[in-house]
C-alpha atoms as a PDB file:
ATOM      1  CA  UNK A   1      40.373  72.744 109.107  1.00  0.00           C
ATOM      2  CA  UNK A   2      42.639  72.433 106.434  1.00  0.00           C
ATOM      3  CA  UNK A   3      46.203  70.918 107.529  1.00  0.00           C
ATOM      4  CA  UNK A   4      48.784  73.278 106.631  1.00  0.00           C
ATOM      5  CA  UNK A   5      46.216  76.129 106.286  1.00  0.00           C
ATOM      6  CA  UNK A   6      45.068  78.932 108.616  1.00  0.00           C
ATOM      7  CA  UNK A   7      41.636  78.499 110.230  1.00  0.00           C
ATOM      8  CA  UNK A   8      39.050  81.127 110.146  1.00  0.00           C
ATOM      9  CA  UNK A   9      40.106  83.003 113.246  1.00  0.00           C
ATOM     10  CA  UNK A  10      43.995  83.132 112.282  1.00  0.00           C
ATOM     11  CA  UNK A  11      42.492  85.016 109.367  1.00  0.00           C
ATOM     12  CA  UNK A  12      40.634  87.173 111.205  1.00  0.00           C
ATOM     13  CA  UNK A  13      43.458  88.211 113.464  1.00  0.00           C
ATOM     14  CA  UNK A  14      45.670  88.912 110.991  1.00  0.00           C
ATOM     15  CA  UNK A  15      43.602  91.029 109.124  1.00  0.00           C
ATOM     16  CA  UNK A  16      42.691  92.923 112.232  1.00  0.00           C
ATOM     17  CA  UNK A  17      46.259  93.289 113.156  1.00  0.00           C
ATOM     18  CA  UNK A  18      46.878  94.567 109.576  1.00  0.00           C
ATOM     19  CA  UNK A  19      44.368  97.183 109.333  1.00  0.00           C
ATOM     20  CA  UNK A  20      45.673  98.309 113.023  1.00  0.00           C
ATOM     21  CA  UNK A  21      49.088  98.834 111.425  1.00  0.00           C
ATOM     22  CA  UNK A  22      48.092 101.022 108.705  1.00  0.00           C
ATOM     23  CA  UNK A  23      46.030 103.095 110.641  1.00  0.00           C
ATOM     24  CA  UNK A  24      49.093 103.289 112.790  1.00  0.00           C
ATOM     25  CA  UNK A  25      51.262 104.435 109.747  1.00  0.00           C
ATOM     26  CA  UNK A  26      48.960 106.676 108.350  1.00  0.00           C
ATOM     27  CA  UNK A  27      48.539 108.308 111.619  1.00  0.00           C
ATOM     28  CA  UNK A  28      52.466 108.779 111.912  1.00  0.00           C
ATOM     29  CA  UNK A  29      52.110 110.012 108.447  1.00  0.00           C
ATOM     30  CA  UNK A  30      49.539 112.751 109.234  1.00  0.00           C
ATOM     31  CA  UNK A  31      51.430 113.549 112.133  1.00  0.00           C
ATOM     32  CA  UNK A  32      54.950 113.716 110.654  1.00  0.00           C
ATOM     33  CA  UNK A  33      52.983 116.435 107.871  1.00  0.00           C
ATOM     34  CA  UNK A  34      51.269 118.532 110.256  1.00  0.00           C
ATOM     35  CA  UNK A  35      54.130 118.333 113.057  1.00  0.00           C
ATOM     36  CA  UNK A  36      57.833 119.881 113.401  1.00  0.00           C
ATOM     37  CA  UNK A  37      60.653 117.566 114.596  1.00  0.00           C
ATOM     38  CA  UNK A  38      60.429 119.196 118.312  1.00  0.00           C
ATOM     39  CA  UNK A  39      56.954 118.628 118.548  1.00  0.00           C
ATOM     40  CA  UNK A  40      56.835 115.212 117.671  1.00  0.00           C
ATOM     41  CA  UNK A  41      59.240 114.472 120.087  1.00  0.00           C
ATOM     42  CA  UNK A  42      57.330 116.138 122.745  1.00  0.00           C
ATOM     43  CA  UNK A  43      54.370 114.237 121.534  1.00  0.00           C
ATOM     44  CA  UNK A  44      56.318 110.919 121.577  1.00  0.00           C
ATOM     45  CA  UNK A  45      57.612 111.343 125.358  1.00  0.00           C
ATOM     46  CA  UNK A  46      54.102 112.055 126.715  1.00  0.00           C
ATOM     47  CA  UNK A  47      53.025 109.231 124.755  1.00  0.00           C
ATOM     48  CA  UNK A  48      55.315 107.112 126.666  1.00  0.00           C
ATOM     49  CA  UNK A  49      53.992 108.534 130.304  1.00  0.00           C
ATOM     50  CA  UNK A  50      50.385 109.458 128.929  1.00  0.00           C
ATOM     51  CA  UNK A  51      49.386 106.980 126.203  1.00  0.00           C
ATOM     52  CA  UNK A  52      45.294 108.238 126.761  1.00  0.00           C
ATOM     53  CA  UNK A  53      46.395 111.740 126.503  1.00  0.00           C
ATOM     54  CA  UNK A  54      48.732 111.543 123.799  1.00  0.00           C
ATOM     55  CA  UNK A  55      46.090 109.829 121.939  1.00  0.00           C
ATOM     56  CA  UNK A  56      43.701 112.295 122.281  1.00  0.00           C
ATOM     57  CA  UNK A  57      45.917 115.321 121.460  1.00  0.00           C
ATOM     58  CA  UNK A  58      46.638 113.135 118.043  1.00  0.00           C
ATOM     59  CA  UNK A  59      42.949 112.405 117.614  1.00  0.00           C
ATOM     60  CA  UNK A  60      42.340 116.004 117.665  1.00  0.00           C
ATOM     61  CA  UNK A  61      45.396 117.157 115.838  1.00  0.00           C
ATOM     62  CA  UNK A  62      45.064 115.050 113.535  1.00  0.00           C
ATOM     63  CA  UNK A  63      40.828 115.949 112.922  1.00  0.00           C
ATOM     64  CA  UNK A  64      42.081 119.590 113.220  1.00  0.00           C
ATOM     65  CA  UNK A  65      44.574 119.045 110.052  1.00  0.00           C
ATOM     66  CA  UNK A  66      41.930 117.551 107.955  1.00  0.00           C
ATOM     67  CA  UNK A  67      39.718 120.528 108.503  1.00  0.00           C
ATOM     68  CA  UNK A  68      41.758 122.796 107.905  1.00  0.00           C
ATOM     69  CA  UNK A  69      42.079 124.906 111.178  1.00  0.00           C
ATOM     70  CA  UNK A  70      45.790 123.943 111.249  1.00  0.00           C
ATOM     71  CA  UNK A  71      48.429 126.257 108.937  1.00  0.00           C
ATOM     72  CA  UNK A  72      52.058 125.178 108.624  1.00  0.00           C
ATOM     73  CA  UNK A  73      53.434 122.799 110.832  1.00  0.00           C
ATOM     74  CA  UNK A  74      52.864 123.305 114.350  1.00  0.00           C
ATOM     75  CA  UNK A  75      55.943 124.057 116.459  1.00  0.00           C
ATOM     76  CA  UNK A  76      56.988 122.671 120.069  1.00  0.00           C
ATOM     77  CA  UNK A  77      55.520 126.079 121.702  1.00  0.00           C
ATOM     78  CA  UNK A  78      52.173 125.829 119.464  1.00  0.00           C
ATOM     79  CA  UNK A  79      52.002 122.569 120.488  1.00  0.00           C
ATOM     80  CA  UNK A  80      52.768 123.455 123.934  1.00  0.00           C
ATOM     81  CA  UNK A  81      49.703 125.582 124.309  1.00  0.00           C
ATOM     82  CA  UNK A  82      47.560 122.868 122.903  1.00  0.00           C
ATOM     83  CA  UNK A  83      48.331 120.416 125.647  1.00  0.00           C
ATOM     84  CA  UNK A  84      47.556 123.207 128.214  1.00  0.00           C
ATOM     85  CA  UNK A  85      44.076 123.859 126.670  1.00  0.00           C
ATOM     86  CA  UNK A  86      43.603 119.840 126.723  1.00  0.00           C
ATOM     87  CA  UNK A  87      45.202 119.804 130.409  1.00  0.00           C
ATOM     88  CA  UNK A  88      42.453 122.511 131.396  1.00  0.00           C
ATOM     89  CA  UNK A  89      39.814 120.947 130.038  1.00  0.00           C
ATOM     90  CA  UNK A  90      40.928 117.344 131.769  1.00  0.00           C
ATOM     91  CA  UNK A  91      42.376 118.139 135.242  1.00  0.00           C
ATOM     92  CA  UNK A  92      41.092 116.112 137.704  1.00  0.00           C
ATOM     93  CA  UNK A  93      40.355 116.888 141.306  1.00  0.00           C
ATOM     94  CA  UNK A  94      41.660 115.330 144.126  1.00  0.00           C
ATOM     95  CA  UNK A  95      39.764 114.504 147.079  1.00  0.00           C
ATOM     96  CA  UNK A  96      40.337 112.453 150.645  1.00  0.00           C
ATOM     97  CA  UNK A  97      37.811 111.404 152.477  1.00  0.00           C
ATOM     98  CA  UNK A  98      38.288 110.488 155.641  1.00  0.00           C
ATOM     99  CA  UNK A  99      35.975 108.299 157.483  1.00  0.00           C
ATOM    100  CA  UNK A 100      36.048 108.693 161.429  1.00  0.00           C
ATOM    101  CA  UNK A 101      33.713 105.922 162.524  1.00  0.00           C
ATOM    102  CA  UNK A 102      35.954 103.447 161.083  1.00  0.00           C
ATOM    103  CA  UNK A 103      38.697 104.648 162.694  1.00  0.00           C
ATOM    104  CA  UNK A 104      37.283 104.997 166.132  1.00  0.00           C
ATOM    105  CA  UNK A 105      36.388 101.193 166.149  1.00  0.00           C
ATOM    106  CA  UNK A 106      40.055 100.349 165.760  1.00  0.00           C
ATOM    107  CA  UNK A 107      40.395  97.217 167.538  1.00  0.00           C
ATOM    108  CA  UNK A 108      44.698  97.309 167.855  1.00  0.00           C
ATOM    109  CA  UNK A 109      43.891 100.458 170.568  1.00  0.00           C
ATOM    110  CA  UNK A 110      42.864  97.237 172.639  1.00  0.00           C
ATOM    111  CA  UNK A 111      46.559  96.004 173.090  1.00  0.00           C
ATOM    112  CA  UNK A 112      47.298  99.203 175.023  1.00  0.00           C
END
């Protein structure tokens, strides 16, 4: 290693890290185009709850734009009725389970 100089790995990173931020702006870019003001807002705040989700409605936004399924920008109620079609498609159910043997065999009932 070179003193004063960055090793092969500091390079590496910081390259990495570069790329990431220009994929980042470019993104935002595409985004800001194919988005109105209200609906990147409403795209920001589920970001902040929903980072997986709001990456995914980008990813597809963003693949629908470059196709050319997407007209003007999209509006907050256009983009309102995309997130339902994604929610659809993701919900998740629910279940309990319950396991009864376990809680027969309680052993605090014994201090009764």
């Amino acid at each position: 290693m070179i003193p004063g100089g960055e090793s092969g790995n500091d390079k590496d990173t910081k390259q990495k890290e570069d790329a990431e931020k220009r994929n980042q702006e470019i993104r935002a870019s595409i985004l800001a185009q194919i988005l109105d003001q209200d609906a990147r807002a409403r795209l920001n705040t589920i970001a902040i709850t929903k980072p997986e989700k709001a990456k995914m409605v980008e990813n597809m936004l963003i693949n629908m734009a470059q196709t050319g399924r997407l007209g003007p920008k999209l509006n907050e109620e256009q983009l309102k009725q995309i997130l339902l079609q994604v929610s659809s498609g993701t919900q998740k159910s629910t279940t309990v389970k319950f396991d009864r043997r376990r809680a027969a065999i309680d052993s605090d009932e014994d201090s009764l």
